[in-house]
Protein backbone atom coordinates (compact mmCIF):
# COMPACT_ATOMS: atom_id res chain seq x y z
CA UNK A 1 -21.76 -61.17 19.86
CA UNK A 2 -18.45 -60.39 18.50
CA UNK A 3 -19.80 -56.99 16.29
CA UNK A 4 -21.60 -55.79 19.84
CA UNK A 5 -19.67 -56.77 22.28
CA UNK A 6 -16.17 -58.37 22.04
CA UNK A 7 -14.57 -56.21 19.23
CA UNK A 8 -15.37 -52.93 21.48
CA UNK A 9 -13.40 -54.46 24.08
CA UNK A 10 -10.73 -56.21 21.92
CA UNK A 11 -10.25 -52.83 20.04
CA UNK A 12 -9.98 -51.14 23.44
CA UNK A 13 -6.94 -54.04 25.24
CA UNK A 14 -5.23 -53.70 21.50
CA UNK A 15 -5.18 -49.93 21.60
CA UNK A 16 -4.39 -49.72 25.52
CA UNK A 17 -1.18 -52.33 24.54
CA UNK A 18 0.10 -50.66 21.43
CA UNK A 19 0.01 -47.31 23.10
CA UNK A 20 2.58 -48.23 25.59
CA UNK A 21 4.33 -50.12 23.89
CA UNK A 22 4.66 -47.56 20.62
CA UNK A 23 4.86 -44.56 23.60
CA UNK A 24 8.59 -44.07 22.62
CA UNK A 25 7.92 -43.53 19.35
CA UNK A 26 4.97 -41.02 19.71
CA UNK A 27 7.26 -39.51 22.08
CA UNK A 28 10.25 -38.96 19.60
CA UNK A 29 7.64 -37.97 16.24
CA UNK A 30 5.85 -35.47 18.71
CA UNK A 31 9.63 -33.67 19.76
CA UNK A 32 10.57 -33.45 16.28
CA UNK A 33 7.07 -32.27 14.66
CA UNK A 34 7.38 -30.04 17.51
CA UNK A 35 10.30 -28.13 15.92
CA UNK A 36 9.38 -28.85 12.77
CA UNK A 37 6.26 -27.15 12.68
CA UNK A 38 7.63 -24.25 13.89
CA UNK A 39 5.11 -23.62 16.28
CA UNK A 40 1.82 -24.79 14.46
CA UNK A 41 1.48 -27.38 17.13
CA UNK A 42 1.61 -31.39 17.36
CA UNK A 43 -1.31 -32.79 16.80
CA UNK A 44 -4.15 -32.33 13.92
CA UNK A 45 -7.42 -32.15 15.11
CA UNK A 46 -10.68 -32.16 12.81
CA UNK A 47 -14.78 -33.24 13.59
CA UNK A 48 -15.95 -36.34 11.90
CA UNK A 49 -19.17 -38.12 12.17
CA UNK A 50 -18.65 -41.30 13.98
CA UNK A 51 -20.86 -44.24 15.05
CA UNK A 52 -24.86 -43.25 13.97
CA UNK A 53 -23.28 -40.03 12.78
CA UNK A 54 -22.40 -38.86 16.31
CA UNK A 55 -19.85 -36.11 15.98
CA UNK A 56 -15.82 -36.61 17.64
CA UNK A 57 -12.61 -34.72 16.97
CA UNK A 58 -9.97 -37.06 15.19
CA UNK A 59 -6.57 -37.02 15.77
CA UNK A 60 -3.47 -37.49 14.21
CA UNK A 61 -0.08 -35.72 13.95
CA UNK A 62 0.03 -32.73 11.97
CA UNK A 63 2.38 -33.23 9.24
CA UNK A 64 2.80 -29.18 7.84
CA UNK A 65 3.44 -25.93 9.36
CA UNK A 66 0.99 -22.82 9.03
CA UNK A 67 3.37 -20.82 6.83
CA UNK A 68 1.58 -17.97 5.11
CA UNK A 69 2.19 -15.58 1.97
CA UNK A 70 2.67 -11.67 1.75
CA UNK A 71 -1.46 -12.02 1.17
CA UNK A 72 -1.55 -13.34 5.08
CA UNK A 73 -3.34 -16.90 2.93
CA UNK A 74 -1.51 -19.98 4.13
CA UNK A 75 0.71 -21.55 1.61
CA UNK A 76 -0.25 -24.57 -0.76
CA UNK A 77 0.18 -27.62 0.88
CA UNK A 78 3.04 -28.60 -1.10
CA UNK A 79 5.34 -25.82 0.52
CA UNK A 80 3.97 -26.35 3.85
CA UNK A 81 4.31 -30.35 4.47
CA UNK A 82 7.77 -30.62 6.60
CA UNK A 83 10.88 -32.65 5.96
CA UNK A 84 9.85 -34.58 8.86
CA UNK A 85 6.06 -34.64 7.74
CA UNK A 86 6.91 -36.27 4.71
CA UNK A 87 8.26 -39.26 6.19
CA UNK A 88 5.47 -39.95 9.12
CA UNK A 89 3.24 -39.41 6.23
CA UNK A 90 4.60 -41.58 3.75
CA UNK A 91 5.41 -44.40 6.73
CA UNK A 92 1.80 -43.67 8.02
CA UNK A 93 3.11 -42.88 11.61
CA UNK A 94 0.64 -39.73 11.22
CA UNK A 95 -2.46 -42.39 11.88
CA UNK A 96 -1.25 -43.44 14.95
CA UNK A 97 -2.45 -40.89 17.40
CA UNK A 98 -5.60 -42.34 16.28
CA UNK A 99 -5.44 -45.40 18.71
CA UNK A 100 -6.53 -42.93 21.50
CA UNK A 101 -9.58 -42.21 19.93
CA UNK A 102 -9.99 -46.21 19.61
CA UNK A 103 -9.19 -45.98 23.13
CA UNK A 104 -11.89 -43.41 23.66
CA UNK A 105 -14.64 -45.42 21.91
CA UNK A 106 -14.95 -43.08 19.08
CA UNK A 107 -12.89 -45.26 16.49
CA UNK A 108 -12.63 -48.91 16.10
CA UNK A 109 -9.02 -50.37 14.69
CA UNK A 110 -11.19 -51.31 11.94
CA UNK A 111 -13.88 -50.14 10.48
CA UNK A 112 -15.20 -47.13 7.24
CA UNK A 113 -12.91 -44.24 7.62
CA UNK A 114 -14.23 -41.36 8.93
CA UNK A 115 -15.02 -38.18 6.83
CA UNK A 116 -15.95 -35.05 6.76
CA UNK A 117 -19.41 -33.72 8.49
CA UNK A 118 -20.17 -31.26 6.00
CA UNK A 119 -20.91 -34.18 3.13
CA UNK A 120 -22.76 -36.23 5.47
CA UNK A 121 -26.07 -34.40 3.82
CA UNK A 122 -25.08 -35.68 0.74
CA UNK A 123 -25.21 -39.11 1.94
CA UNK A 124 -28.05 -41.18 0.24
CA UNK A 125 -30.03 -43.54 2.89
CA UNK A 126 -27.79 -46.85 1.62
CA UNK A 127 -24.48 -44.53 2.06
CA UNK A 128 -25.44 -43.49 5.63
CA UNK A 129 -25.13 -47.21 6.61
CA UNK A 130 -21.52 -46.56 6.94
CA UNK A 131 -22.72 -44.78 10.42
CA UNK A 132 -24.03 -48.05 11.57
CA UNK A 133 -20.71 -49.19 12.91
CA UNK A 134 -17.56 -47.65 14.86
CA UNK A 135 -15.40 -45.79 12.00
CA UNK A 136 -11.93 -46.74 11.56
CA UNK A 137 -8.26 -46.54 11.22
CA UNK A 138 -8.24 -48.86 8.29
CA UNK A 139 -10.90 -50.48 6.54
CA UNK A 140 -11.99 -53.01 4.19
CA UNK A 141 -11.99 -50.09 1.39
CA UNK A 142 -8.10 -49.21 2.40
CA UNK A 143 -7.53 -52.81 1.46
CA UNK A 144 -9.35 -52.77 -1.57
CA UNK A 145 -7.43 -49.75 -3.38
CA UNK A 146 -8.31 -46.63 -0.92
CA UNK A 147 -7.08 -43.41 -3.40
CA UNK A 148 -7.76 -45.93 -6.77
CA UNK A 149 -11.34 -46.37 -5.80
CA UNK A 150 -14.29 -43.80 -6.49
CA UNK A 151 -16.35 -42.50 -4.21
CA UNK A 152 -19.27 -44.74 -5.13
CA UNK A 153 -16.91 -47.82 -4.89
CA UNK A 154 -15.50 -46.69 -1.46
CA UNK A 155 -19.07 -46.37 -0.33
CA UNK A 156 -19.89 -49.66 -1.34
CA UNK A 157 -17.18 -51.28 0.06
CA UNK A 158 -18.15 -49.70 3.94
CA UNK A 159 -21.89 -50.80 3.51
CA UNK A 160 -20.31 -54.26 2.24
CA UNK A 161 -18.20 -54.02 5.86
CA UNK A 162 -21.23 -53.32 7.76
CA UNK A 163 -23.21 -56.08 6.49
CA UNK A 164 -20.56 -58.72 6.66
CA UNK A 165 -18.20 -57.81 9.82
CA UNK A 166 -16.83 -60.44 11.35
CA UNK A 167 -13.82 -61.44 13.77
CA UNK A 168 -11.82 -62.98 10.53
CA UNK A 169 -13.19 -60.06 8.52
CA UNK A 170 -11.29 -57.62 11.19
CA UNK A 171 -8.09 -60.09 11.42
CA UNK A 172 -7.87 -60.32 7.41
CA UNK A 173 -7.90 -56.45 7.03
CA UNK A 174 -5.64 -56.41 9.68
CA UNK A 175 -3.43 -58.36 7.93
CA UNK A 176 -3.75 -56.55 4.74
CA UNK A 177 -3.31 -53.29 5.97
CA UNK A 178 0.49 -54.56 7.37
CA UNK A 179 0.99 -55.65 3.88
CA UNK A 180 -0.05 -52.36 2.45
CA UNK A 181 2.07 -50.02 5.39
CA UNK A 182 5.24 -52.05 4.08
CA UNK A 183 5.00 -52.29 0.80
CA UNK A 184 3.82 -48.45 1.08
CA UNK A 185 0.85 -49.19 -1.34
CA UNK A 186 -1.79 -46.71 -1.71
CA UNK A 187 -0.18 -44.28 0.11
CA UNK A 188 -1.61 -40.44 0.26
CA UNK A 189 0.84 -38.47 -1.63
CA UNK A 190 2.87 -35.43 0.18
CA UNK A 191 0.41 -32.99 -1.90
CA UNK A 192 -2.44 -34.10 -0.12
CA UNK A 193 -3.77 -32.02 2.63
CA UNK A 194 -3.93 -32.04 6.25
CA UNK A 195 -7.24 -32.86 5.93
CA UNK A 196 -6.19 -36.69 4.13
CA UNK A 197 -9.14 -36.29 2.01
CA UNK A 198 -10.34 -34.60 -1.20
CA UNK A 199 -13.65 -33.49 -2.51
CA UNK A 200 -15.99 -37.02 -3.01
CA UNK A 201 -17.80 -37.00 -6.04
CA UNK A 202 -21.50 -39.16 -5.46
CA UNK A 203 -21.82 -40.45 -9.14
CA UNK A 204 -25.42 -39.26 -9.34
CA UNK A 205 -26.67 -41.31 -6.80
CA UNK A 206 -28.76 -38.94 -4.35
């Protein structure tokens, strides 16, 4: 009941309540990335495959500037995350434009983070179990070591999700991803890119 019903509408109340009551703050990060960016815009938007692989546009706030060399190529990431990028990055204030696709019914608070479509081919059929539930800000691999983890292990650790979500299961990652935020563990470095995710590696397994 819970997995079908009552954590699409908890996930939907939790989101409606933390946007106003975080609207301030999204307010004040959107002014300054606005500056900041120097005119690349606000918000970072990018398709990933969702619940049984249906495709949605994440969102989250854009955390570099389009700054580009004499060769008209933009610059590595490095030079192009802002001053003020760094920190919503590194205080993970950059997920939070996510709770409106949780709002939307394309997310869930919790649930496998979503990826990118173009390795969705490379899934094998155990790997595209991940599809079988609402992706989601956080998720039981975040908890469990996120960038330390390999692909394999991360992929594991969403089918593992899938087959054992639960109301507790949801609350404890909840918990755990506080813990993590805080003690900034796990954190994507500034040198990642805009994209928040590098190239998976399958292990040999399709």
């Amino acid at each position: 009941m819970y997995r079908h019903f009552f954590k699409r509408l908890l996930d939907f109340f939790i989101a409606l309540v933390a946007i106003i009551c975080i609207s301030p703050l999204l307010i004040v990060v959107s002014a300054l990335l606005y500056f900041a960016n120097e005119g690349a815009g606000v918000f970072f938007l990018q398709e990933r495959p969702g619940l049984k692989g249906k495709i949605f546009k994440v969102i989250k706030f854009k955390t570099m500037n389009e700054k580009r060399g004499d060769d008209g190529k933009l610059l590595p990431d490095l030079l192009r995350v802002t001053r003020i990028g760094k920190i919503v990055r590194s205080t993970s204030i950059d997920e939070l434009p996510q709770l409106f696709n949780v709002l939307k019914g394309d997310m869930a608070l919790i649930g496998p983070r979503p990826l990118l479509t173009q390795y969705m081919p490379l899934y094998t059929e155990e790997q595209m179990r991940r599809h079988d539930v609402r992706p989601g800000i956080s998720g039981w691999a975040q908890v469990n070591g996120r960038n330390n983890l390999t692909w394999s292990e991360k992929f594991k650790f969403d089918v593992w999700y899938v087959d054992h979500l639960t109301f507790l299961l949801d609350c404890k990652i909840v918990y755990m991803t506080i813990m993590k935020v805080f003690r900034k563990e796990s954190i994507n470095n500034t040198e990642a890119s805009e994209n928040n995710i590098t190239e998976p590696v399958f292990d040999g397994t399709n």
